[in-house]
Structures are given as structure tokens and as C-alpha cells.
PDB file of N, CA and C in Angstrom:
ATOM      1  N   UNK A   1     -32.867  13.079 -16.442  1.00  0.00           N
ATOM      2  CA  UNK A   1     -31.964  14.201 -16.706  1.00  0.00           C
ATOM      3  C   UNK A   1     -30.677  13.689 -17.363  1.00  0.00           C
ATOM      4  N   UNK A   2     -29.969  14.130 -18.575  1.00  0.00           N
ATOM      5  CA  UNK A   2     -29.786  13.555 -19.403  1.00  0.00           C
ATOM      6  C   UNK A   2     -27.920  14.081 -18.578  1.00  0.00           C
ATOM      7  N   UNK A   3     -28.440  15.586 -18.351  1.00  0.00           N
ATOM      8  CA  UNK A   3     -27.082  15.997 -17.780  1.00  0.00           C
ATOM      9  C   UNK A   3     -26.257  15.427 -16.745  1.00  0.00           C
ATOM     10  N   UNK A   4     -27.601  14.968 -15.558  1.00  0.00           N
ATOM     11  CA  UNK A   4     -26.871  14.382 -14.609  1.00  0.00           C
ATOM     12  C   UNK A   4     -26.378  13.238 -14.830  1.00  0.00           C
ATOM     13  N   UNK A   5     -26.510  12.465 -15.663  1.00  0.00           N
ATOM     14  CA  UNK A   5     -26.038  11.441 -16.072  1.00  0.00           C
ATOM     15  C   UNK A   5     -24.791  11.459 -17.005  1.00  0.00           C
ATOM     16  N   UNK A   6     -24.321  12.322 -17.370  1.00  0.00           N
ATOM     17  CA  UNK A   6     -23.513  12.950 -18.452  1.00  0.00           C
ATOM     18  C   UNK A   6     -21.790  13.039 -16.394  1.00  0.00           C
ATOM     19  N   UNK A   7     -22.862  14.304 -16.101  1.00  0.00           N
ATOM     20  CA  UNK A   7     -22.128  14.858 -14.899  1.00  0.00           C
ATOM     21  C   UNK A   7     -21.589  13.209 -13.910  1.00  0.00           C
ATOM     22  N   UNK A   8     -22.737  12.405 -13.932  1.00  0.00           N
ATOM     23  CA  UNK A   8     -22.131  10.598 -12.887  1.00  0.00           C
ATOM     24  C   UNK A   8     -20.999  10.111 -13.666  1.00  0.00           C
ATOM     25  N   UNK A   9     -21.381  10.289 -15.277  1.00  0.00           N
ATOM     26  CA  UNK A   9     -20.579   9.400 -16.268  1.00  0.00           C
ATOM     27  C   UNK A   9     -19.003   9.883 -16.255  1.00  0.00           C
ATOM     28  N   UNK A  10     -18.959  11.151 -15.877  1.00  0.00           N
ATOM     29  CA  UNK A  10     -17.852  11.793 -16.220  1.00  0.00           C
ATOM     30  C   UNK A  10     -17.089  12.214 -14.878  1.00  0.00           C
ATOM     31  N   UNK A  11     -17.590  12.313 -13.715  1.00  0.00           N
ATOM     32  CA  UNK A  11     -16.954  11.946 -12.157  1.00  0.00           C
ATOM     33  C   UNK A  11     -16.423  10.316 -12.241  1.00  0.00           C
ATOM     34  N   UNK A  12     -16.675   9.336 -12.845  1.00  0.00           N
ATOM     35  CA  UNK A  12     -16.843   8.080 -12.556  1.00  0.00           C
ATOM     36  C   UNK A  12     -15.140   7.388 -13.380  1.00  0.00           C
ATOM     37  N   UNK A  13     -15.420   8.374 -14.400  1.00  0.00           N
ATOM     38  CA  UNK A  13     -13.633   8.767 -15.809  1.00  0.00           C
ATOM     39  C   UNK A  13     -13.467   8.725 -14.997  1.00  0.00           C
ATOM     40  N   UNK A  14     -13.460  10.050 -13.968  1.00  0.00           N
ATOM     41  CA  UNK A  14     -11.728  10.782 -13.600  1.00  0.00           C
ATOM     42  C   UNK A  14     -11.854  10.159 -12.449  1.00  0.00           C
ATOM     43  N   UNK A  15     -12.029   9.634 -11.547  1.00  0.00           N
ATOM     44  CA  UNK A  15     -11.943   8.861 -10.836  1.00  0.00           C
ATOM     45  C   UNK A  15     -11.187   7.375 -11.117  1.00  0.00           C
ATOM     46  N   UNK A  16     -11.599   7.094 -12.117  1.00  0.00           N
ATOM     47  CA  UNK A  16     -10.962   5.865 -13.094  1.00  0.00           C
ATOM     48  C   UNK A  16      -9.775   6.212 -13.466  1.00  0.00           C
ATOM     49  N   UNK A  17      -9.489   7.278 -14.087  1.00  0.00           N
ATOM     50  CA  UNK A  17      -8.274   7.677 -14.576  1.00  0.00           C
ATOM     51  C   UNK A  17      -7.158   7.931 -13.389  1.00  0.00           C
ATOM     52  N   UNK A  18      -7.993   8.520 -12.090  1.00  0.00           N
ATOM     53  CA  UNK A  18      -6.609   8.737 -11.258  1.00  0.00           C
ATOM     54  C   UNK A  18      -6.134   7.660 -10.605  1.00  0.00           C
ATOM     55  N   UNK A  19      -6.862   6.383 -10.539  1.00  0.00           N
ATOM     56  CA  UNK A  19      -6.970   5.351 -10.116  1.00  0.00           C
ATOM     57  C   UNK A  19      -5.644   5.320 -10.644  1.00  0.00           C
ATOM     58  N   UNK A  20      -5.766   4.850 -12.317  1.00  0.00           N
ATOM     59  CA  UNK A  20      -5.107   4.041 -13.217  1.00  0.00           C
ATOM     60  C   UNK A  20      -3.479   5.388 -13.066  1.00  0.00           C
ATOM     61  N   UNK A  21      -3.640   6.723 -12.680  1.00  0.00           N
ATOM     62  CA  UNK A  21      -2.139   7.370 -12.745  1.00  0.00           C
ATOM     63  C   UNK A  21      -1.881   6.968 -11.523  1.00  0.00           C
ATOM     64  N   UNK A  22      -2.195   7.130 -10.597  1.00  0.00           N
ATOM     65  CA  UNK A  22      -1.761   6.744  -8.952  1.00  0.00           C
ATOM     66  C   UNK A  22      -1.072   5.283  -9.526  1.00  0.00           C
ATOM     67  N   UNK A  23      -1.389   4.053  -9.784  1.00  0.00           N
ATOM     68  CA  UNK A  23      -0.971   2.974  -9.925  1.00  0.00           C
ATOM     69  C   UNK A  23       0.303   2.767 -11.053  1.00  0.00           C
ATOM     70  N   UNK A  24       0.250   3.666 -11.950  1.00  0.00           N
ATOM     71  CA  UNK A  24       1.333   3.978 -12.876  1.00  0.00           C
ATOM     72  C   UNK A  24       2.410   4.786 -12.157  1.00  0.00           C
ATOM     73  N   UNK A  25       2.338   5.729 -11.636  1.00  0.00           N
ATOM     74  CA  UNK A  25       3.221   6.252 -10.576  1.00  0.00           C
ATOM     75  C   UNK A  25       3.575   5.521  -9.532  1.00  0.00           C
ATOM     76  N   UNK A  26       3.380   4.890  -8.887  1.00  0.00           N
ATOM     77  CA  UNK A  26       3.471   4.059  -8.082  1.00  0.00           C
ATOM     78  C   UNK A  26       4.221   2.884  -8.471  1.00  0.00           C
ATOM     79  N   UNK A  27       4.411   2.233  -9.378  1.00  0.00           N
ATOM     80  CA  UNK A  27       4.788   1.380 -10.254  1.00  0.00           C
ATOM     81  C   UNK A  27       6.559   1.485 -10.250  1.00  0.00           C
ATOM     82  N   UNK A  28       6.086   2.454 -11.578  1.00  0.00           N
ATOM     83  CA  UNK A  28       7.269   3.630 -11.757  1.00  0.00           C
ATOM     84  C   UNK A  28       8.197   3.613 -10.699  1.00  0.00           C
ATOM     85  N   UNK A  29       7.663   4.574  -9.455  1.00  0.00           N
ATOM     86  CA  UNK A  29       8.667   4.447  -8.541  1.00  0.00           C
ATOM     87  C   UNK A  29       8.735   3.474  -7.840  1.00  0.00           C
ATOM     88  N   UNK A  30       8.138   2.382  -7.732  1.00  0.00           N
ATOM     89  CA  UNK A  30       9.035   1.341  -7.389  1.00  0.00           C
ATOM     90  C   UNK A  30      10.079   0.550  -8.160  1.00  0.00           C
ATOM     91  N   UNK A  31       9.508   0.811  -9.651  1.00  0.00           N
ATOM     92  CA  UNK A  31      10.850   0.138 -10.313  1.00  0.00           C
ATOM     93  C   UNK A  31      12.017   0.883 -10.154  1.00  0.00           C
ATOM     94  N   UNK A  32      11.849   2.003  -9.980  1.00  0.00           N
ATOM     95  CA  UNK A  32      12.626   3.221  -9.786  1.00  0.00           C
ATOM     96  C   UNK A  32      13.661   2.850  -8.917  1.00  0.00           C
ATOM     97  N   UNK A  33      13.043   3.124  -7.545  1.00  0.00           N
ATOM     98  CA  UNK A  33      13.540   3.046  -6.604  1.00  0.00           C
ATOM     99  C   UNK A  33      14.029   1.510  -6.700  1.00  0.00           C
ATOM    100  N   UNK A  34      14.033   0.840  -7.046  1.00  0.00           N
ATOM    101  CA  UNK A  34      14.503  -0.512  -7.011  1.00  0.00           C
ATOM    102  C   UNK A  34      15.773  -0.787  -7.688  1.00  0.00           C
ATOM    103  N   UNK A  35      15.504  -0.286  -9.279  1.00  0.00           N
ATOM    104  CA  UNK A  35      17.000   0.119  -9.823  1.00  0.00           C
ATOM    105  C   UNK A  35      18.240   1.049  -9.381  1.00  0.00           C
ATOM    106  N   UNK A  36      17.397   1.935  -8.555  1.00  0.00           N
ATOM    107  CA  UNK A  36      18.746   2.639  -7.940  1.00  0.00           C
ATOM    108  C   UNK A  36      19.318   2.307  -6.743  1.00  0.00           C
ATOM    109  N   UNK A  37      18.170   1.104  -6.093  1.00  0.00           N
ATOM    110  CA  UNK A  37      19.023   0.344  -4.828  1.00  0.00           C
ATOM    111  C   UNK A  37      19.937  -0.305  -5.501  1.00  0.00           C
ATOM    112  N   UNK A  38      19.545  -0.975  -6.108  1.00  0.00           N
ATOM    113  CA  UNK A  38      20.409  -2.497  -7.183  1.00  0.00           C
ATOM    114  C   UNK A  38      21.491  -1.720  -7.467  1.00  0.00           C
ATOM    115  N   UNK A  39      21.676  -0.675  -7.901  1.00  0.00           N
ATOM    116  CA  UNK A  39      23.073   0.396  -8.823  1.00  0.00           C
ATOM    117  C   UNK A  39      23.707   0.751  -7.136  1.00  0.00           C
ATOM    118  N   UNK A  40      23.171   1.050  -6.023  1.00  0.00           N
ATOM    119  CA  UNK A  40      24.142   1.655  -5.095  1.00  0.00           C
ATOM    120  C   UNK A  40      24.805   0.646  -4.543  1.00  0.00           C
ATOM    121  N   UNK A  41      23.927  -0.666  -4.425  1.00  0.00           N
ATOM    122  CA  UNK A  41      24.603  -1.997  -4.260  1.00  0.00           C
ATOM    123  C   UNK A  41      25.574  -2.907  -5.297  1.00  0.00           C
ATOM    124  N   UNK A  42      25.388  -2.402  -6.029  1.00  0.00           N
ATOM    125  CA  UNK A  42      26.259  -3.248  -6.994  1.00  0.00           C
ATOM    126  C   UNK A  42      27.934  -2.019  -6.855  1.00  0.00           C
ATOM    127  N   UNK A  43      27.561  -0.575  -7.057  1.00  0.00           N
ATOM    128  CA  UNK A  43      28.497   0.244  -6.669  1.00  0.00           C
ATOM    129  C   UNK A  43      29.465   0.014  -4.961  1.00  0.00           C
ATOM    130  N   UNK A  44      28.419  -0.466  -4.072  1.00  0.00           N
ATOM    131  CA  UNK A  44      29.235  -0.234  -2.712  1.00  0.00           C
ATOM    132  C   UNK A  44      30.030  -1.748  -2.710  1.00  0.00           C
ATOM    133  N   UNK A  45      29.115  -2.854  -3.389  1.00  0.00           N
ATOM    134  CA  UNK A  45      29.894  -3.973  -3.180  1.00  0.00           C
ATOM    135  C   UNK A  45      30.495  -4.425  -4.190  1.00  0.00           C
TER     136      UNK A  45
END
């Protein structure tokens, strides 16, 4: 079945893909959050 294989191939993307945004977001806000510790610390001290 040419579909179900179409339907595995294409659960298997987006699964891949949210992988790869979860880890980009995640990223993100840690650099994030990291630069704005560094800025409240450099501000308080």
C-alpha cells in the first residue's frame, strides 16, 4: 500500500520537524534567558 507508506513517511517529518522546533526553542530561550541574566547582573552590579 503505497498510501500507507506515504501516511509512515509523513508522521515520521513531523515528528522530525517538532523534534528539530522544540530544540530551536529551547536553545533560543536559553540564550535568551542567559542574556538577560548577564544584562540584570551587569545592571545590579
Amino acid at each position: 500500500m503505497p498510501y500507507f507508506h506515504l501516511m509512515k513517511n509523513c508522521m515520521c517529518f513531523v515528528f522530525w520537524v517538532t523534534r528539530l522546533w522544540e530544540q530551536y526553542i529551547e536553545t533560543w530561550l536559553a540564550k535568551n534567558t542567559q542574556s538577560r541574566l548577564l544584562g540584570y547582573l551587569q545592571k545590579s552590579g
